[in-house]
PDB file of N, CA and C in Angstrom:
ATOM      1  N   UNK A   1      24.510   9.398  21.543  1.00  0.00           N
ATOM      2  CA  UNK A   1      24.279   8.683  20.297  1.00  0.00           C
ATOM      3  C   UNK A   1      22.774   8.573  20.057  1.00  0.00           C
ATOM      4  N   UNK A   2      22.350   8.809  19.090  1.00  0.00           N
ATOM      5  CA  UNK A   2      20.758   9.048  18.359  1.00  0.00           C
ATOM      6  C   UNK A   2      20.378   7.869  18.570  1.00  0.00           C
ATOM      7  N   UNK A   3      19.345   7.186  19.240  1.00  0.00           N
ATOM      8  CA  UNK A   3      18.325   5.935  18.884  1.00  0.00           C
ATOM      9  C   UNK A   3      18.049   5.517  17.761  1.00  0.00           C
ATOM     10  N   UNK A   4      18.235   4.660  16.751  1.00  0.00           N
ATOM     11  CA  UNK A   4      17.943   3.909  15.861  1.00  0.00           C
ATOM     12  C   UNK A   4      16.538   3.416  15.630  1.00  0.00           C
ATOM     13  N   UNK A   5      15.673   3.225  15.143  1.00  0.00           N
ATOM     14  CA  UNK A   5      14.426   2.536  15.094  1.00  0.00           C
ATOM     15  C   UNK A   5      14.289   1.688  13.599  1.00  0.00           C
ATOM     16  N   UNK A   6      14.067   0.417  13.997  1.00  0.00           N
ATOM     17  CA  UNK A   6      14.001  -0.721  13.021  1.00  0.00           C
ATOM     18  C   UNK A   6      12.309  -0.457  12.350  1.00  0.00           C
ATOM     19  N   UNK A   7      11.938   0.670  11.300  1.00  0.00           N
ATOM     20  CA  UNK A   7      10.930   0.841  11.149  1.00  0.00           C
ATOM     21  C   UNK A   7       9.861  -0.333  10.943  1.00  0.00           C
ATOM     22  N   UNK A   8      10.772  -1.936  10.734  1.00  0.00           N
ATOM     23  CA  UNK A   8       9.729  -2.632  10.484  1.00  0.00           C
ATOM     24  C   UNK A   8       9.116  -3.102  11.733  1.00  0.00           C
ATOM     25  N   UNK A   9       9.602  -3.133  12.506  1.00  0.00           N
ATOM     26  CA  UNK A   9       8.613  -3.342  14.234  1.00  0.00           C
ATOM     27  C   UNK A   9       7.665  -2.718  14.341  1.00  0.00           C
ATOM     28  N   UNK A  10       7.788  -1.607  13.710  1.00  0.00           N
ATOM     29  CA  UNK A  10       5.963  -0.552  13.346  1.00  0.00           C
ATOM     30  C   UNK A  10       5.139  -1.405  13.217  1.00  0.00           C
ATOM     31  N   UNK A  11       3.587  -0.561  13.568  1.00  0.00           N
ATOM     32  CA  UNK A  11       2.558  -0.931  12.355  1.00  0.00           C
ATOM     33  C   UNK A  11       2.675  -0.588  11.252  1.00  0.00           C
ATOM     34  N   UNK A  12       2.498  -1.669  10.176  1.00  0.00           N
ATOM     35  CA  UNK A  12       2.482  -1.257   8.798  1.00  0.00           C
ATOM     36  C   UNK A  12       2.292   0.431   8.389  1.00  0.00           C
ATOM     37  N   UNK A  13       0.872   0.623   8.979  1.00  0.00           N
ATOM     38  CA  UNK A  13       0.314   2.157   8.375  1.00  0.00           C
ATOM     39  C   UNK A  13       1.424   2.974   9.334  1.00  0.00           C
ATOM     40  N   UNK A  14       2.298   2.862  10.536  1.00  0.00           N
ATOM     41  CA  UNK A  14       2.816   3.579  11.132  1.00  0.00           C
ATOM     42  C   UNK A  14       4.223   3.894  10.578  1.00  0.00           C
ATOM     43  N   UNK A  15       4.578   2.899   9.780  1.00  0.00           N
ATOM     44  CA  UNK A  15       5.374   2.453   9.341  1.00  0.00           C
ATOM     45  C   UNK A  15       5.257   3.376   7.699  1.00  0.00           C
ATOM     46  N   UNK A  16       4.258   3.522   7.475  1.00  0.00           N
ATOM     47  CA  UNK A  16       4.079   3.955   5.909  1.00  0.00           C
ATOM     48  C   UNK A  16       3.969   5.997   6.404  1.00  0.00           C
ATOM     49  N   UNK A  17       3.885   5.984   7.850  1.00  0.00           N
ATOM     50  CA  UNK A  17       3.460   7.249   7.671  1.00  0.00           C
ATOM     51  C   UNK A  17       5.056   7.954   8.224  1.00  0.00           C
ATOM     52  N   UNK A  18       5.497   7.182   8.690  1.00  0.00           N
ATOM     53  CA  UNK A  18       7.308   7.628   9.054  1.00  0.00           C
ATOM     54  C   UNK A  18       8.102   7.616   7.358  1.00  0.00           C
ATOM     55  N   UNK A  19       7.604   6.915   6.902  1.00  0.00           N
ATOM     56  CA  UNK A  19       8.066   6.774   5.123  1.00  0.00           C
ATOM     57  C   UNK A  19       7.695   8.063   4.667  1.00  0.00           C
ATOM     58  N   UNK A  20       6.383   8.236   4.234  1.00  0.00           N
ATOM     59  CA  UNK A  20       5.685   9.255   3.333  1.00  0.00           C
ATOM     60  C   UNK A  20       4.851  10.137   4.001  1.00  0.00           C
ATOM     61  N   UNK A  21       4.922  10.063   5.217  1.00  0.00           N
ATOM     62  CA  UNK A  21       3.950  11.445   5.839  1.00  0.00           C
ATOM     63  C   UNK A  21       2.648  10.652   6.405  1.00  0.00           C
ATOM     64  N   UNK A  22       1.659  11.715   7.037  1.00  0.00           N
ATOM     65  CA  UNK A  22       0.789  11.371   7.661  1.00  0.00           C
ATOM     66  C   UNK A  22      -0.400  11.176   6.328  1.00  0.00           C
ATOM     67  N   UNK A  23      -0.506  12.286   5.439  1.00  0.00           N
ATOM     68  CA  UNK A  23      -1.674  12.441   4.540  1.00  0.00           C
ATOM     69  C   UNK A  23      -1.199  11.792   3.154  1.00  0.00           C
ATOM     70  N   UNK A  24      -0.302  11.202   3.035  1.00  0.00           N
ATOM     71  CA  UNK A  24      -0.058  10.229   1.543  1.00  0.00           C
ATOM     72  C   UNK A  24      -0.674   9.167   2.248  1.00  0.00           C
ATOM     73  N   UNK A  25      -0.376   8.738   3.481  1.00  0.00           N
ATOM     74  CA  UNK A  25      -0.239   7.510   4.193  1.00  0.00           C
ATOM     75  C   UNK A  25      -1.944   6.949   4.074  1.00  0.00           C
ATOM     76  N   UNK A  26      -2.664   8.044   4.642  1.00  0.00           N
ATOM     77  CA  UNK A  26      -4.229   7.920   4.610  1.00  0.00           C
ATOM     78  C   UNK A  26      -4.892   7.995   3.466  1.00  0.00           C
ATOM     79  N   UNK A  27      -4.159   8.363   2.283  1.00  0.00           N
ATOM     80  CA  UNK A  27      -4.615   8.049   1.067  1.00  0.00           C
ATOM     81  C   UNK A  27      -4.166   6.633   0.645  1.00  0.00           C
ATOM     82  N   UNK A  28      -2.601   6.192   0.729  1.00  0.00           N
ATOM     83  CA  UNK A  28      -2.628   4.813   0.485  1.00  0.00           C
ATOM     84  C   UNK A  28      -3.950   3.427   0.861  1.00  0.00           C
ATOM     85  N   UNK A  29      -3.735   4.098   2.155  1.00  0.00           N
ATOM     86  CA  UNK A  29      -4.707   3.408   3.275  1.00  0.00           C
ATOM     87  C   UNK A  29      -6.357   3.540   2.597  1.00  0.00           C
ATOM     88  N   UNK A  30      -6.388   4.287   2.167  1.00  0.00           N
ATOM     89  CA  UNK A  30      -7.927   4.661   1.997  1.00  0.00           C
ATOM     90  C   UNK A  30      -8.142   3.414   0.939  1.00  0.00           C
ATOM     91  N   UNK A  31      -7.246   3.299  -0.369  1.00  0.00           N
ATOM     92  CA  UNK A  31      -7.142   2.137  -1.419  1.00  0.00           C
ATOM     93  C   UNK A  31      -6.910   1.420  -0.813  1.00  0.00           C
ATOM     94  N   UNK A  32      -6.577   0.848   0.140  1.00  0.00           N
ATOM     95  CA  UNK A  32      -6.293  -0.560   0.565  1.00  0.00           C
ATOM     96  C   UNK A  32      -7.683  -0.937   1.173  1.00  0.00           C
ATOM     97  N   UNK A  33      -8.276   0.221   1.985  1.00  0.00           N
ATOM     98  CA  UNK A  33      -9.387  -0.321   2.776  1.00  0.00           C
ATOM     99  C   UNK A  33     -10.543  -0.946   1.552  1.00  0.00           C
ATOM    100  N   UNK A  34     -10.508   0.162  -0.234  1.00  0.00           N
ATOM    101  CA  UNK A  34     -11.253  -0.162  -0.340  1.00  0.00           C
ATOM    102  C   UNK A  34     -11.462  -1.238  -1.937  1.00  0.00           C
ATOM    103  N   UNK A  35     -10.052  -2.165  -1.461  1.00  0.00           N
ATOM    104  CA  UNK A  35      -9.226  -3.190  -2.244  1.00  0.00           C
ATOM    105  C   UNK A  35      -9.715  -4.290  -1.374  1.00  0.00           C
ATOM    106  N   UNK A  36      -9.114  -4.603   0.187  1.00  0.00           N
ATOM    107  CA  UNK A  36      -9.114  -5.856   0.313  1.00  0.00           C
ATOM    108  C   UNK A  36      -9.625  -5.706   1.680  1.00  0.00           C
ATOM    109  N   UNK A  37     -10.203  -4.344   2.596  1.00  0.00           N
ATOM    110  CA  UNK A  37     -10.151  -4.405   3.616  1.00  0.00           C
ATOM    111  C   UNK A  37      -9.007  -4.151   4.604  1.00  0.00           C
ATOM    112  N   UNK A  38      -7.496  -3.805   3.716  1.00  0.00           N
ATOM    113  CA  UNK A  38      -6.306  -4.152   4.499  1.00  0.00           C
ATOM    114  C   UNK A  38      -6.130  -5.569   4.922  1.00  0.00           C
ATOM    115  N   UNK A  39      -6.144  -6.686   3.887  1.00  0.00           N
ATOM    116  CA  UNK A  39      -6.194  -7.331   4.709  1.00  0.00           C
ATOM    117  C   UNK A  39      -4.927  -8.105   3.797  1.00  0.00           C
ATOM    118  N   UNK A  40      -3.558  -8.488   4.239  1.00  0.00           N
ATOM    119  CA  UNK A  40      -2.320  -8.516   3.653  1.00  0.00           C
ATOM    120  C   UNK A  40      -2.171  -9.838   2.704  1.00  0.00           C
ATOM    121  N   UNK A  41      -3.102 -10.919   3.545  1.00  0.00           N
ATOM    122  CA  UNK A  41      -3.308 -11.672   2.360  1.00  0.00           C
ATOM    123  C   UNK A  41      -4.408 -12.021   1.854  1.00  0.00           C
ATOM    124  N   UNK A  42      -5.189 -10.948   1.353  1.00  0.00           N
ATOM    125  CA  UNK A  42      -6.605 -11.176   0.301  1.00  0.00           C
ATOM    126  C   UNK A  42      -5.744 -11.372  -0.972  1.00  0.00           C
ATOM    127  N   UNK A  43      -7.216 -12.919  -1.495  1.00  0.00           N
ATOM    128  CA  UNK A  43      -6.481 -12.879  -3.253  1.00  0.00           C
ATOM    129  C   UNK A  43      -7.946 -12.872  -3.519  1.00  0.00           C
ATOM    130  N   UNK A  44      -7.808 -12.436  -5.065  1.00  0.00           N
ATOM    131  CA  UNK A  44      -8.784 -12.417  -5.936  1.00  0.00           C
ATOM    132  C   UNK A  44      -8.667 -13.162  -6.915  1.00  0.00           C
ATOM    133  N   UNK A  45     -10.015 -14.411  -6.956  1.00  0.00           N
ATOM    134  CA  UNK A  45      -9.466 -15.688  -7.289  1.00  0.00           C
ATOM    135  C   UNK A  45      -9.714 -15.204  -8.589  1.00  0.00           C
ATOM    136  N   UNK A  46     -10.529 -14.397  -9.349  1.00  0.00           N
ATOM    137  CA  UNK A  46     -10.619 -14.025 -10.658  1.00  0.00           C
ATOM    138  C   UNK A  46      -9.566 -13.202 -11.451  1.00  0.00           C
ATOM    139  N   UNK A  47      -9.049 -12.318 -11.066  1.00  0.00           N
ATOM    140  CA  UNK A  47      -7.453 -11.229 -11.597  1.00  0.00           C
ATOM    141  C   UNK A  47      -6.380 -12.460 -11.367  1.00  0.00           C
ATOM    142  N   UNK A  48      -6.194 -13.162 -10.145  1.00  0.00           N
ATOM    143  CA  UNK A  48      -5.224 -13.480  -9.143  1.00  0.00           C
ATOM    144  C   UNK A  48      -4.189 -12.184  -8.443  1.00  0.00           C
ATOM    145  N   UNK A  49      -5.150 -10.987  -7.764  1.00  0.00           N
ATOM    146  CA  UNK A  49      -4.700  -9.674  -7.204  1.00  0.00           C
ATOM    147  C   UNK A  49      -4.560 -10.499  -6.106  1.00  0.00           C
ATOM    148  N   UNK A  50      -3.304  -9.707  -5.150  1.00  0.00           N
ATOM    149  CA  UNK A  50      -2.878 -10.126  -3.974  1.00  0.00           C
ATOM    150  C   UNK A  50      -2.634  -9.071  -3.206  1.00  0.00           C
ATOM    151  N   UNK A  51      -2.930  -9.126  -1.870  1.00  0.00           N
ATOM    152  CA  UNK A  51      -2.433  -8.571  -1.104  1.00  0.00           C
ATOM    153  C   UNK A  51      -3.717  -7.241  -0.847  1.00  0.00           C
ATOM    154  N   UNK A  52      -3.196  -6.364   0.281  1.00  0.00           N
ATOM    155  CA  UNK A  52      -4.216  -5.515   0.808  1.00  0.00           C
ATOM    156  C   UNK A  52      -4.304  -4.284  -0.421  1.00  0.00           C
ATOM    157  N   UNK A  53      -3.870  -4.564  -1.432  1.00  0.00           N
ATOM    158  CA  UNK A  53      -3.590  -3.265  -2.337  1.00  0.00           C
ATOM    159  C   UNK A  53      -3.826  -4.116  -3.873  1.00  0.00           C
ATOM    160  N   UNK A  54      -3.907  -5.302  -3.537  1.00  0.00           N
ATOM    161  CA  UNK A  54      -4.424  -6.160  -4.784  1.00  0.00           C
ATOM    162  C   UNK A  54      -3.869  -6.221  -5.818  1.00  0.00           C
ATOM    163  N   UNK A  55      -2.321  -6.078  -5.607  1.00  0.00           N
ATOM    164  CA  UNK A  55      -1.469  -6.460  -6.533  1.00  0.00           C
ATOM    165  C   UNK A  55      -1.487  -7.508  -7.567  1.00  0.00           C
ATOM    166  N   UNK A  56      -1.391  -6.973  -8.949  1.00  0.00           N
ATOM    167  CA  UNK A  56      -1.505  -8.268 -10.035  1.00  0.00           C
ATOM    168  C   UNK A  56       0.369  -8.426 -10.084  1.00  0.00           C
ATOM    169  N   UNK A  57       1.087  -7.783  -9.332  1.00  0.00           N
ATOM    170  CA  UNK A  57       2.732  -8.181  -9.595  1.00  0.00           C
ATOM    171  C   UNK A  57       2.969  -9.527  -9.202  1.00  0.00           C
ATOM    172  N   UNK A  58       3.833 -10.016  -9.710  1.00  0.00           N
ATOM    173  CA  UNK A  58       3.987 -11.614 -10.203  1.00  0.00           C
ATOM    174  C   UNK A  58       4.638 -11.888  -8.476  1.00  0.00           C
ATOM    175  N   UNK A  59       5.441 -11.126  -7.836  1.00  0.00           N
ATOM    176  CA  UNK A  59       5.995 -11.536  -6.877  1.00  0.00           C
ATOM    177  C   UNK A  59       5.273 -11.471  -5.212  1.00  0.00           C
ATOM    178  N   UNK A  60       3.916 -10.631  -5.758  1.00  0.00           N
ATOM    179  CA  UNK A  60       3.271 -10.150  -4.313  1.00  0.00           C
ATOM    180  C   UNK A  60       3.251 -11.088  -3.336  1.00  0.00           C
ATOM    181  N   UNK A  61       2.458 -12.325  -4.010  1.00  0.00           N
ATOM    182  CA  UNK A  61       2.066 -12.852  -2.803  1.00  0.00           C
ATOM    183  C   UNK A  61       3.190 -13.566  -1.275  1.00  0.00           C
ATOM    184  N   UNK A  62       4.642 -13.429  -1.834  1.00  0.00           N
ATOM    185  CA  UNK A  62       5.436 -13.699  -1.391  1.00  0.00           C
ATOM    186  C   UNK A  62       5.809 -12.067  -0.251  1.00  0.00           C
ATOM    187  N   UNK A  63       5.151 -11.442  -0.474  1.00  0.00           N
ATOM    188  CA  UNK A  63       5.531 -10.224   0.227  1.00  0.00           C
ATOM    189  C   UNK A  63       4.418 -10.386   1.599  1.00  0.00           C
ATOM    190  N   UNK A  64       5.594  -9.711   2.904  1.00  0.00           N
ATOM    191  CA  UNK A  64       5.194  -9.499   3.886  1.00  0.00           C
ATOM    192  C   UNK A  64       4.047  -8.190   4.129  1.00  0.00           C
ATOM    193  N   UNK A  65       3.476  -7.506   4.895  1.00  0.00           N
ATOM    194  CA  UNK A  65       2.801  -6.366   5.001  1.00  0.00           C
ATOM    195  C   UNK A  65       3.566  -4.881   4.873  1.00  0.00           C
ATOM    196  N   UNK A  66       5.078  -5.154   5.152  1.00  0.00           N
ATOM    197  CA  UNK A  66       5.971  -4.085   5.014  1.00  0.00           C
ATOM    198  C   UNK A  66       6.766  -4.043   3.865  1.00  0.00           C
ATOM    199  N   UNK A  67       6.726  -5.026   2.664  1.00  0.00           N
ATOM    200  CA  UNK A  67       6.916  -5.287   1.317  1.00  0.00           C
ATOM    201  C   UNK A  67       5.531  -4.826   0.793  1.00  0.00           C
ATOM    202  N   UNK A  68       4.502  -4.935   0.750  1.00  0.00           N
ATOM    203  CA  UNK A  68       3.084  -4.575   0.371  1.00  0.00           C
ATOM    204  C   UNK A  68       3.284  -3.133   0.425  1.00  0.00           C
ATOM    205  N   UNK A  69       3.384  -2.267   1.280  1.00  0.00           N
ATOM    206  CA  UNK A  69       3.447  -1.194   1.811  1.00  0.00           C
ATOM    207  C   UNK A  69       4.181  -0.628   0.939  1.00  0.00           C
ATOM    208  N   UNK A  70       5.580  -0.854   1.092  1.00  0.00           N
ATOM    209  CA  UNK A  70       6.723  -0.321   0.221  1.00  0.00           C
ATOM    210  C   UNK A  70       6.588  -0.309  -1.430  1.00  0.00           C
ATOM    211  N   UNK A  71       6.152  -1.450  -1.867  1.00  0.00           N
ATOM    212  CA  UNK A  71       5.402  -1.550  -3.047  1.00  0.00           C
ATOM    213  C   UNK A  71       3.809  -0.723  -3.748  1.00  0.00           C
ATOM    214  N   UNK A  72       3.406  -0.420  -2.496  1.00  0.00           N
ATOM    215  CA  UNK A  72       2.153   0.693  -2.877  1.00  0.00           C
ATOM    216  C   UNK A  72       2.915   1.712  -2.509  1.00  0.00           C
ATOM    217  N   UNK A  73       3.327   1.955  -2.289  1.00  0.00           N
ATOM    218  CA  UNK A  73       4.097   3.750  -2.270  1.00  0.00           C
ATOM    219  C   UNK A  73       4.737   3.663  -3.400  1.00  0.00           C
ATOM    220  N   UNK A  74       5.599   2.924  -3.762  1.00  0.00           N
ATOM    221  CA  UNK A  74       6.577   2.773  -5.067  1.00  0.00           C
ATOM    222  C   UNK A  74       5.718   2.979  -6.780  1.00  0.00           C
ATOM    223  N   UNK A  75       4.652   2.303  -6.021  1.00  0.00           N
ATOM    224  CA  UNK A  75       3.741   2.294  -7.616  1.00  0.00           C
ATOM    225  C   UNK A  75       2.470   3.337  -7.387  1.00  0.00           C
ATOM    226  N   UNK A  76       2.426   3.295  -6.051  1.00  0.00           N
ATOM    227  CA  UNK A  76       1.780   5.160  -6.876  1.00  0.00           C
ATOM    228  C   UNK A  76       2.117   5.756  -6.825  1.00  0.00           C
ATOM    229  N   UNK A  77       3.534   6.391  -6.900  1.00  0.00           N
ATOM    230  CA  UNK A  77       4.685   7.360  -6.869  1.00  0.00           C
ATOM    231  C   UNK A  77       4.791   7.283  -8.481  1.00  0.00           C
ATOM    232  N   UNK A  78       5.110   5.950  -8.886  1.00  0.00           N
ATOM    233  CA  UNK A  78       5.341   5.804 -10.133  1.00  0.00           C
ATOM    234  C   UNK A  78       4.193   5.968 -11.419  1.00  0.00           C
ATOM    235  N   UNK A  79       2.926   5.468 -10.716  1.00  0.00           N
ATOM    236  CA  UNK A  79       2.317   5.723 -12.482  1.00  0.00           C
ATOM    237  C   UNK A  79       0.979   6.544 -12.000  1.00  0.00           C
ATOM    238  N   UNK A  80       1.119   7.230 -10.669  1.00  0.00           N
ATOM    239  CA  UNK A  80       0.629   8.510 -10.181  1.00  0.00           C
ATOM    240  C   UNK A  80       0.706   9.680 -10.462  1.00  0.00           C
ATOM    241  N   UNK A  81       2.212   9.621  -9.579  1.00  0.00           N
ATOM    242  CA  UNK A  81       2.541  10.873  -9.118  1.00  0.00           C
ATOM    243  C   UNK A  81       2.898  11.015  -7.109  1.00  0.00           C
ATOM    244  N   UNK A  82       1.702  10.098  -6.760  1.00  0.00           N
ATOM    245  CA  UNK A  82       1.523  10.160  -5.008  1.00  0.00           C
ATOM    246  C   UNK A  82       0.621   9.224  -5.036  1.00  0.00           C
ATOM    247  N   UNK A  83       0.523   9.151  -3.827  1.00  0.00           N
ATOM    248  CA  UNK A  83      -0.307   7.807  -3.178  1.00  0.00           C
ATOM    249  C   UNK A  83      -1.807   8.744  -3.410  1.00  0.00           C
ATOM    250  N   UNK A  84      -1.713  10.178  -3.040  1.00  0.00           N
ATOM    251  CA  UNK A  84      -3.210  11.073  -3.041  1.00  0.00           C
ATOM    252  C   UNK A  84      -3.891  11.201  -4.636  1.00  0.00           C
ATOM    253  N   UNK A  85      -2.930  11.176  -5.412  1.00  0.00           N
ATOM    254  CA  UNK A  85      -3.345  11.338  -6.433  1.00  0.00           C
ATOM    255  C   UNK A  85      -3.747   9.665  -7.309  1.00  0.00           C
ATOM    256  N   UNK A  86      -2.845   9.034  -6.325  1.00  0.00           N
ATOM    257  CA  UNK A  86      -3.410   7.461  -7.078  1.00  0.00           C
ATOM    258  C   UNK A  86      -4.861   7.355  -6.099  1.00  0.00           C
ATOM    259  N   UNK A  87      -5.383   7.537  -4.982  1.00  0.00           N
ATOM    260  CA  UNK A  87      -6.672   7.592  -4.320  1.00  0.00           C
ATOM    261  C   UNK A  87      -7.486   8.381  -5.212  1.00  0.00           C
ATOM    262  N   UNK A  88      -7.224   9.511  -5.666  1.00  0.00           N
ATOM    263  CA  UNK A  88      -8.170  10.573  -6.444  1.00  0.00           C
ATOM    264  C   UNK A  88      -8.554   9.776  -7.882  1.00  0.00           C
ATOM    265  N   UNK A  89      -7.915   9.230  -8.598  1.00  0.00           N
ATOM    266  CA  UNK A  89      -7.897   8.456  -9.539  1.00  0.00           C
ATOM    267  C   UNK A  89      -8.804   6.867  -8.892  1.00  0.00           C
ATOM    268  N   UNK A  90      -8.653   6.155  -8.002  1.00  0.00           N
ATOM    269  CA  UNK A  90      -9.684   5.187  -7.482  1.00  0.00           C
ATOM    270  C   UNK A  90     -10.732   5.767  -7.132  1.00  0.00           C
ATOM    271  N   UNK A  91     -10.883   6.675  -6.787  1.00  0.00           N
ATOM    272  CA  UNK A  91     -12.295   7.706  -6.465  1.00  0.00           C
ATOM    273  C   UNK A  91     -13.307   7.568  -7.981  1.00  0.00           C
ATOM    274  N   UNK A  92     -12.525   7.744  -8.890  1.00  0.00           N
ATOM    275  CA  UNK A  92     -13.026   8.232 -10.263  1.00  0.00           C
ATOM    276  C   UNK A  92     -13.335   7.020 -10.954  1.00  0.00           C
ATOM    277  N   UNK A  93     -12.129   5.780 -10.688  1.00  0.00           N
ATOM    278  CA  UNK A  93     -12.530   4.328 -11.603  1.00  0.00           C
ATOM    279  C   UNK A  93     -12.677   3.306 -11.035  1.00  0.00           C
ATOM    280  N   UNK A  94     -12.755   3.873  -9.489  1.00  0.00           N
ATOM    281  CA  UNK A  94     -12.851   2.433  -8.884  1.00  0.00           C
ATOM    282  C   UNK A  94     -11.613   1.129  -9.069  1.00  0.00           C
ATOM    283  N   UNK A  95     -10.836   1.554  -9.023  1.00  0.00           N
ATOM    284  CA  UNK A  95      -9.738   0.648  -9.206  1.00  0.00           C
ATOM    285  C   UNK A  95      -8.445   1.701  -9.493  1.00  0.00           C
ATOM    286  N   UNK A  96      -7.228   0.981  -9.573  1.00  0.00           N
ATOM    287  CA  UNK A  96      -6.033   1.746  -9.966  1.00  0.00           C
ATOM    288  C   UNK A  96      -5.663   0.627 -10.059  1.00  0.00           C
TER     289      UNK A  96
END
């Protein structure tokens, strides 16, 4: 019988790279480092952005580091394309 693994016992980024690969993962990562530091609960008392990815979504701050995660893959999948192409786009405006 195959071993099971509860991906959330990961590290977050280990966790994001069993999700989406090794090189989406380091692009997510790259926006987070240069959002909040990675740091799961930074807020920005001026937007009210939350989280290591600086979410303005109404529900973030209630999210764990593996809800954060799942939610930055989800939304730069969505108004991306990829997590690389939402980094290539923060490259260019400094924000996403």
């Amino acid at each position: 019988m195959a071993q099971t693994t509860d991906l959330t016992k990961l590290d977050p980024m280990l966790y994001a790279t069993k999700t989406i690969g090794e090189l989406q993962t380091e692009c997510l990562f790259r926006i987070a480092i240069k959002e909040s530091n990675v740091r799961y609960t930074a807020k920005n008392k001026t937007s009210g952005a939350y989280g290591a990815w600086q979410f303005l979504h109404k529900n973030a701050k209630g999210m764990n580091a593996y809800q954060q995660v799942e939610l930055a893959i989800d939304y730069a999948n969505y108004r991306y394309g990829s997590p690389c192409k939402a980094w290539a786009f923060w490259q260019r405006n400094n924000w996403w």
